[in-house]
N, C-alpha and C. Protein backbone atom coordinates (compact mmCIF):
# COMPACT_ATOMS: atom_id res chain seq x y z
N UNK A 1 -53.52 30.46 59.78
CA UNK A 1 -54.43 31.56 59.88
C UNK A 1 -54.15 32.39 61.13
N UNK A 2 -54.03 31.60 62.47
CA UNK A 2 -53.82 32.33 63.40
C UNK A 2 -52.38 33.08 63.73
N UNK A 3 -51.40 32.60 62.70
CA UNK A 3 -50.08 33.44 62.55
C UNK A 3 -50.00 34.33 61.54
N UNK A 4 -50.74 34.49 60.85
CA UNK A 4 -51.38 35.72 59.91
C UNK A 4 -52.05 36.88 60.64
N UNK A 5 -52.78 36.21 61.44
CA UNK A 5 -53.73 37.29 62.27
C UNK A 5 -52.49 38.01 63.44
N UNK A 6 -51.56 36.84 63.74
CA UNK A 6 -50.91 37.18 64.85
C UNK A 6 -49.85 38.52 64.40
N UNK A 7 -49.39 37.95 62.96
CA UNK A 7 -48.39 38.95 62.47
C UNK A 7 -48.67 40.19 62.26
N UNK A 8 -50.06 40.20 61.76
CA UNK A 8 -51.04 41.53 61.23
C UNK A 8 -51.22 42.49 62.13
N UNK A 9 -51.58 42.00 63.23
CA UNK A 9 -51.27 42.62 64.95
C UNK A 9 -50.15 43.44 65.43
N UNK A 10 -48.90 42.72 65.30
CA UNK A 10 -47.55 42.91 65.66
C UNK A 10 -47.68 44.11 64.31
N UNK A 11 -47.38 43.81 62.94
CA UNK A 11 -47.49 45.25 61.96
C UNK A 11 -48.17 46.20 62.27
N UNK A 12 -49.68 46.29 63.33
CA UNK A 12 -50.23 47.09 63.12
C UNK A 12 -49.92 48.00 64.55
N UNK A 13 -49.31 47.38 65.25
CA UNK A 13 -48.72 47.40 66.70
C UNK A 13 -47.44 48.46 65.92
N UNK A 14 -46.75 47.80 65.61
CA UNK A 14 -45.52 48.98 65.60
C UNK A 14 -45.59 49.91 64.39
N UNK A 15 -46.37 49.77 63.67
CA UNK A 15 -47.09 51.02 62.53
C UNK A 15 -47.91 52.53 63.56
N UNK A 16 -48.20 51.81 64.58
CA UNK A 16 -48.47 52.93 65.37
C UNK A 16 -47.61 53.42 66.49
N UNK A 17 -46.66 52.69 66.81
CA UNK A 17 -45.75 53.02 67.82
C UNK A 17 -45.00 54.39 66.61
N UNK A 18 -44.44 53.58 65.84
CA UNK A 18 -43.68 54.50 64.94
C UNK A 18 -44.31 55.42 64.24
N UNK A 19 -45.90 56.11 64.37
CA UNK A 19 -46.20 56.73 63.80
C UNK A 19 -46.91 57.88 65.19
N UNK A 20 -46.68 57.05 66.33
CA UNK A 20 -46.29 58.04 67.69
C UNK A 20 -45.34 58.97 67.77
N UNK A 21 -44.45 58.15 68.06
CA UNK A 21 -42.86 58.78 67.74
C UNK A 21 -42.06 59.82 66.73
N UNK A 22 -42.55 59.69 65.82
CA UNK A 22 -42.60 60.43 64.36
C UNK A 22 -43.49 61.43 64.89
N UNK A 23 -44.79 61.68 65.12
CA UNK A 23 -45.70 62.71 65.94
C UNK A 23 -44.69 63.53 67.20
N UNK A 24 -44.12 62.69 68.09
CA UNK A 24 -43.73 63.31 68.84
C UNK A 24 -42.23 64.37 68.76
N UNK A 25 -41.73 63.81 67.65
CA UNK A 25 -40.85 64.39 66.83
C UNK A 25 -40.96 66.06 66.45
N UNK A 26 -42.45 66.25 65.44
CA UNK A 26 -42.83 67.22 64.75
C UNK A 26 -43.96 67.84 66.13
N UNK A 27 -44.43 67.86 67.37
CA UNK A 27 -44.73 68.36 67.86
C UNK A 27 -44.55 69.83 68.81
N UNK A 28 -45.38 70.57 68.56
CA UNK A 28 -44.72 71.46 69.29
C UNK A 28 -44.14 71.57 70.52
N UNK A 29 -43.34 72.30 71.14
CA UNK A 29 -42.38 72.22 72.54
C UNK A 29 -42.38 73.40 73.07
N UNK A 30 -43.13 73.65 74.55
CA UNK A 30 -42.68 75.36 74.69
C UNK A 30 -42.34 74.64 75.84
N UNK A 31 -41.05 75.80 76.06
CA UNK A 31 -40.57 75.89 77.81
C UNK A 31 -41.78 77.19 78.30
N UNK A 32 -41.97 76.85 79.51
CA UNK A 32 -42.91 78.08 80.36
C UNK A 32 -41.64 78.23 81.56
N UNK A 33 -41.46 79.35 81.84
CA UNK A 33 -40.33 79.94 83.20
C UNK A 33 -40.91 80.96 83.64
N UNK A 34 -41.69 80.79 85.31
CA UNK A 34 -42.29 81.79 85.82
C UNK A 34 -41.10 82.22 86.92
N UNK A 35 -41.39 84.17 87.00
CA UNK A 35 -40.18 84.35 87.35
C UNK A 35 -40.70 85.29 88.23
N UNK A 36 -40.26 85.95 89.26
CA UNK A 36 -40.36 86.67 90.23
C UNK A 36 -39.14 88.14 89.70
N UNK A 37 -39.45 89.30 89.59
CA UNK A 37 -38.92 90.20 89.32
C UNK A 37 -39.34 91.87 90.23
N UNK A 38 -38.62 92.27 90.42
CA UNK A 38 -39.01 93.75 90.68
C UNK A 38 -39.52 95.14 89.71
N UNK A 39 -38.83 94.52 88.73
CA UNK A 39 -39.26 95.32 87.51
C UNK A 39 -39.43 94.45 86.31
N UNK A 40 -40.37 94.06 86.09
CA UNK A 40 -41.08 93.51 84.83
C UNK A 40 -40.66 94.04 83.28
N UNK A 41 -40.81 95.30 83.36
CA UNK A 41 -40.43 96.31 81.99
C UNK A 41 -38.57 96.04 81.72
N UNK A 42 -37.60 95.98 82.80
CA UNK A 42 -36.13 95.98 82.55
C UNK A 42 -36.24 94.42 82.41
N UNK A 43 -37.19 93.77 82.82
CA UNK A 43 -36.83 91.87 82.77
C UNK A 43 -36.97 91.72 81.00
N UNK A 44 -38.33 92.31 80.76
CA UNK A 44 -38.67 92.14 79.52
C UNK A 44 -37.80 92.67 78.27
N UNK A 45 -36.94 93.65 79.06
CA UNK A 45 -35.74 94.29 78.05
C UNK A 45 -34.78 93.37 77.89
N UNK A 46 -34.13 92.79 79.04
CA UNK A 46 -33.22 91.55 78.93
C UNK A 46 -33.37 90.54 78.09
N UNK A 47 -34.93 90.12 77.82
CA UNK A 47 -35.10 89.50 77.31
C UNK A 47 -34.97 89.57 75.99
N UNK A 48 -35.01 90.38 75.30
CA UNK A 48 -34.80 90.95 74.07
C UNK A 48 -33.36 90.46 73.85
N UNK A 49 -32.33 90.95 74.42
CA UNK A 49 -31.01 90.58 74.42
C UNK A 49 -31.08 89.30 74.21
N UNK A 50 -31.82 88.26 74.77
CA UNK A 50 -31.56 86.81 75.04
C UNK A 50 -32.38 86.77 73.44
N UNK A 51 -33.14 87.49 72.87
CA UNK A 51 -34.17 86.75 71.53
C UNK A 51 -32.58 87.15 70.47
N UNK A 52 -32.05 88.13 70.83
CA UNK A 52 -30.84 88.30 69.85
C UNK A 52 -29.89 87.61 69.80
N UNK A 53 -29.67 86.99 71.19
CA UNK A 53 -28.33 86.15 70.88
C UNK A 53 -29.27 84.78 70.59
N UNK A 54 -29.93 84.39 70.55
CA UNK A 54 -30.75 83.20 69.71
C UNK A 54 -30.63 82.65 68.37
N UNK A 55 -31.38 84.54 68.17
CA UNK A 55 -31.42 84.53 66.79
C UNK A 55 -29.61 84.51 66.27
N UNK A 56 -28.73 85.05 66.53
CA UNK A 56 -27.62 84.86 65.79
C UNK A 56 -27.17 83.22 65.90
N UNK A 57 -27.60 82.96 67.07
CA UNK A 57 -27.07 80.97 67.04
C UNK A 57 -27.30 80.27 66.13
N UNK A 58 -28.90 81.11 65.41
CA UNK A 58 -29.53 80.35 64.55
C UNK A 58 -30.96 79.43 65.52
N UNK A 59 -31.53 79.57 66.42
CA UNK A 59 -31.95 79.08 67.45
C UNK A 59 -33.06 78.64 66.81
N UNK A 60 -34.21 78.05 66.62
CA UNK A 60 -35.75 78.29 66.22
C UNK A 60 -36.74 78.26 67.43
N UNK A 61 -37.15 79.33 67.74
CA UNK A 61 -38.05 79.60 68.78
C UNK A 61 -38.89 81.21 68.75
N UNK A 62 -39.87 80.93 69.52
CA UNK A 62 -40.50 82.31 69.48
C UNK A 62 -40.51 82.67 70.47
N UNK A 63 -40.00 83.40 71.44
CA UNK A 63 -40.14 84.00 72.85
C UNK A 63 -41.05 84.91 73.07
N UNK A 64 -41.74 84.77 74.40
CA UNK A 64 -42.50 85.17 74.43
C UNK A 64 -42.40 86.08 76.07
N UNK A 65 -42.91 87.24 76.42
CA UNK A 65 -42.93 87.54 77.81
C UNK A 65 -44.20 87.85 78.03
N UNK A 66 -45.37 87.27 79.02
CA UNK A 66 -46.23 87.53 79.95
C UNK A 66 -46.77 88.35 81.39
N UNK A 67 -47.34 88.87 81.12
CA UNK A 67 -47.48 89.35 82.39
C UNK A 67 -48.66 88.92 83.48
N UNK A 68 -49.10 88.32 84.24
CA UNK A 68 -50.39 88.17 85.06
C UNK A 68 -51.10 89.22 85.11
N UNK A 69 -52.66 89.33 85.06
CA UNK A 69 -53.20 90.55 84.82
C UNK A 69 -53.91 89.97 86.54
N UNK A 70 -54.87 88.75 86.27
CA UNK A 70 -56.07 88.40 86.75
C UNK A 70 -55.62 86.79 87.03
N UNK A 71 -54.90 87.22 88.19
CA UNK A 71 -54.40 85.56 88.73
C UNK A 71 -54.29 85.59 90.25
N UNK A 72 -55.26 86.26 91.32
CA UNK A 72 -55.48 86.13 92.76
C UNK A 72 -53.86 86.38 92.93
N UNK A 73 -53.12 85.70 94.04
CA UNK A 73 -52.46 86.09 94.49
C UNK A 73 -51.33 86.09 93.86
N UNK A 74 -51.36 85.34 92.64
CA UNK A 74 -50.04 85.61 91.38
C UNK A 74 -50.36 86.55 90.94
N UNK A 75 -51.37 87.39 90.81
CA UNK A 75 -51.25 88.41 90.08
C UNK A 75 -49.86 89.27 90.17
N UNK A 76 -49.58 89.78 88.42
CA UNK A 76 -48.50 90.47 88.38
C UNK A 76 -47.01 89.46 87.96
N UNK A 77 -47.30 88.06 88.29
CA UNK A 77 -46.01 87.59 88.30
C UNK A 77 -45.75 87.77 86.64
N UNK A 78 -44.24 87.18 86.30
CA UNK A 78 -43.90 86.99 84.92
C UNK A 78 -44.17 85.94 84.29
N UNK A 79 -44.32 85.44 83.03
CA UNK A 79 -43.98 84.29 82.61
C UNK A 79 -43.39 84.32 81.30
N UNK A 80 -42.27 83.67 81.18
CA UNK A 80 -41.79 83.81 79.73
C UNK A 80 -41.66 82.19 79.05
N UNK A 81 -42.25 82.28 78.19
CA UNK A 81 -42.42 81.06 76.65
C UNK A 81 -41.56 81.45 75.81
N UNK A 82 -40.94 80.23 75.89
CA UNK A 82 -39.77 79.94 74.08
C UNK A 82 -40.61 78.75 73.34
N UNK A 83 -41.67 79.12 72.26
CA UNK A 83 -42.14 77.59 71.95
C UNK A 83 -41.06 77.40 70.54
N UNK A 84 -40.56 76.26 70.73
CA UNK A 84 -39.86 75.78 69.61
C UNK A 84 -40.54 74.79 68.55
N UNK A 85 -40.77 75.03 67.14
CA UNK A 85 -41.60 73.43 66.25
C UNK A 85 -41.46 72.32 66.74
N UNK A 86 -40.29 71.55 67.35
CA UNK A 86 -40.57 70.30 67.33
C UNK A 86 -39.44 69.96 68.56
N UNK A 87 -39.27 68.83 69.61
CA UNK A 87 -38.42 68.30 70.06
C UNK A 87 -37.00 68.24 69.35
N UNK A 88 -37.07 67.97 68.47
CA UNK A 88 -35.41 68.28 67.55
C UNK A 88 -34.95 69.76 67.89
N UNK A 89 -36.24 70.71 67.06
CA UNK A 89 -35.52 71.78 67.20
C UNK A 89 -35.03 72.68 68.82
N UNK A 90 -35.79 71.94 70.06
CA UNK A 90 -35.64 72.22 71.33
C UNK A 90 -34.20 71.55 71.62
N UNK A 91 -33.83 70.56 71.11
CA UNK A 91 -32.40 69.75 71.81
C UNK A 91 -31.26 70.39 71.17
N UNK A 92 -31.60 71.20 69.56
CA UNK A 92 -30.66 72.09 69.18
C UNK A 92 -30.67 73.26 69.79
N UNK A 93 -31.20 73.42 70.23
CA UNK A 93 -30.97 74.97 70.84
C UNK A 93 -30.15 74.84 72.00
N UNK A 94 -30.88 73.87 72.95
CA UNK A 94 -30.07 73.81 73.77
C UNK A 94 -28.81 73.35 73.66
N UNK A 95 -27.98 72.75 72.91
CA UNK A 95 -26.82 72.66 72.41
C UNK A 95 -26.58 73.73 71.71
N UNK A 96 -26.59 74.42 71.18
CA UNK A 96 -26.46 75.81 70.62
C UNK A 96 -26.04 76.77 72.04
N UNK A 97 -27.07 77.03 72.67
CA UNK A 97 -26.62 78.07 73.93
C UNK A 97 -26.29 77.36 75.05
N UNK A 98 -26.05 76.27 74.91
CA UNK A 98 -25.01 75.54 76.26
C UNK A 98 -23.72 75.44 75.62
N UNK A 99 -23.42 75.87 74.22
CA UNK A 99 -22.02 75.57 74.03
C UNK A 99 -22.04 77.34 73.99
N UNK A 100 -22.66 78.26 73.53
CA UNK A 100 -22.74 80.01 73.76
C UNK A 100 -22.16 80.39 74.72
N UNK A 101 -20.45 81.23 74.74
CA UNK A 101 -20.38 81.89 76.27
C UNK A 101 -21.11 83.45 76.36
N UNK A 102 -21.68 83.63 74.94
CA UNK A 102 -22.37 84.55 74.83
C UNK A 102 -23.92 84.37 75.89
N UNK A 103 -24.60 83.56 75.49
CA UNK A 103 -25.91 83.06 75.99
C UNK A 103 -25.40 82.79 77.81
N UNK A 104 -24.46 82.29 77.77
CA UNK A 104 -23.85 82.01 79.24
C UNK A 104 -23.79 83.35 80.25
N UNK A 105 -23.52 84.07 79.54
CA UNK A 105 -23.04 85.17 79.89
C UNK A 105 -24.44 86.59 80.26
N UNK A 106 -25.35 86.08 79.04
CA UNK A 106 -26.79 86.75 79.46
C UNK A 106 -27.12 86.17 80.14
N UNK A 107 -27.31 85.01 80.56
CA UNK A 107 -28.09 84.04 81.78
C UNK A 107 -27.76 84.39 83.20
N UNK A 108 -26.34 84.43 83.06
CA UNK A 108 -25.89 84.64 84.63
C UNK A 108 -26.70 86.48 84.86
N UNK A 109 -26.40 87.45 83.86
CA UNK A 109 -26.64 88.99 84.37
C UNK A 109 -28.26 88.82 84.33
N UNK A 110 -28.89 87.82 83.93
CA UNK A 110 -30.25 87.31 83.71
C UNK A 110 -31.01 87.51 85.34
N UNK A 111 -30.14 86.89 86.08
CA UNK A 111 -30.54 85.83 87.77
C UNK A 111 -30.14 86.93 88.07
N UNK A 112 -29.45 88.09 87.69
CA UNK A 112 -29.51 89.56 89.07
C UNK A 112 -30.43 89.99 88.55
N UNK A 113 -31.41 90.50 88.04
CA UNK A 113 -32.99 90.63 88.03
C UNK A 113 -33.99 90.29 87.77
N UNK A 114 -34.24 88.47 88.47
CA UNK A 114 -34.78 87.50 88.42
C UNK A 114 -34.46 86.28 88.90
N UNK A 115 -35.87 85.94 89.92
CA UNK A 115 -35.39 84.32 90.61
C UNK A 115 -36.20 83.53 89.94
N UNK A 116 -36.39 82.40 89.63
CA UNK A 116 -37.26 81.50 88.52
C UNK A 116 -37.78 80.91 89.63
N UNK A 117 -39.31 80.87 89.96
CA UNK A 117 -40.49 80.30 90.56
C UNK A 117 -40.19 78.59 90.08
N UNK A 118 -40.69 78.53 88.80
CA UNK A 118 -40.92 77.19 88.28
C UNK A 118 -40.35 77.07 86.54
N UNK A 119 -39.73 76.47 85.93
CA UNK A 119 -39.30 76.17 84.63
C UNK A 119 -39.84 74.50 84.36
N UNK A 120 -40.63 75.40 83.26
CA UNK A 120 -41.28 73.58 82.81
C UNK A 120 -41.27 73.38 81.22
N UNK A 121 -41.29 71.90 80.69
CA UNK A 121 -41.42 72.43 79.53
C UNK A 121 -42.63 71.02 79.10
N UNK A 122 -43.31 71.62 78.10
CA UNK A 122 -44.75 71.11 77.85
C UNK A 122 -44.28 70.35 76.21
N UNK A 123 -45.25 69.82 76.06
CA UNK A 123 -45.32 69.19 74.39
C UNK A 123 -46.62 69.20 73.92
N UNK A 124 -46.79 69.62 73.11
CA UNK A 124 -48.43 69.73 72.35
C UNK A 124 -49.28 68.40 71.87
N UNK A 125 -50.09 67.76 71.95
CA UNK A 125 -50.82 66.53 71.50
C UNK A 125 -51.13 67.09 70.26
């Protein structure tokens, strides 16, 4: 009886590990990159460039650019979001535009009008 109960435990133990994992799989993924710029409007144009060479990689993400309206002494800074569906589709991308000398090539003309504050990337519960 008590190795019935014990086993039932252990099944119900890794029925939820693996039904974590599987969750964390299909969860959403955004990178957040707050950026310091002089001109906000030419950053946000660049960025466009970067949603195009994405999209031709085949990338899955939605980019996004922010502006601070009502943030005390951040006010004004940038912030730009790529949320991607799931951890899979975040590790392809980045293999996608780390093998890009295209994407390589926007990144570097990227950092002459823009220093990155903080780059983080979040996962959705």
């Amino acid at each position: 009886m008590r190795r019935n109960a014990a086993m039932a435990v252990v099944a119900l133990l890794f029925v939820c590990a693996a039904s974590s994992a599987a969750f964390a799989q299909k969860a959403t993924v955004v990178r957040v990159v707050v950026v310091k710029t002089d001109n906000p409007a030419a950053y946000a144009q660049e960025i466009e460039k970067g949603r195009q060479i994405m999209k031709g990689l085949g990338v899955q993400a939605t980019t996004r650019v922010f502006q601070a309206r009502f943030a005390g002494p951040e006010a004004g800074a940038v912030v730009v979001s790529i949320e991607y569906p799931s951890m899979d589709a975040f590790a392809d991308a980045y293999k996608k535009t780390s093998a890009s000398s295209d994407y390589q090539n926007w990144l570097k003309d990227l950092d002459k009008v823009r220093k990155i504050v903080s780059d983080s990337l979040y996962t959705e519960w």
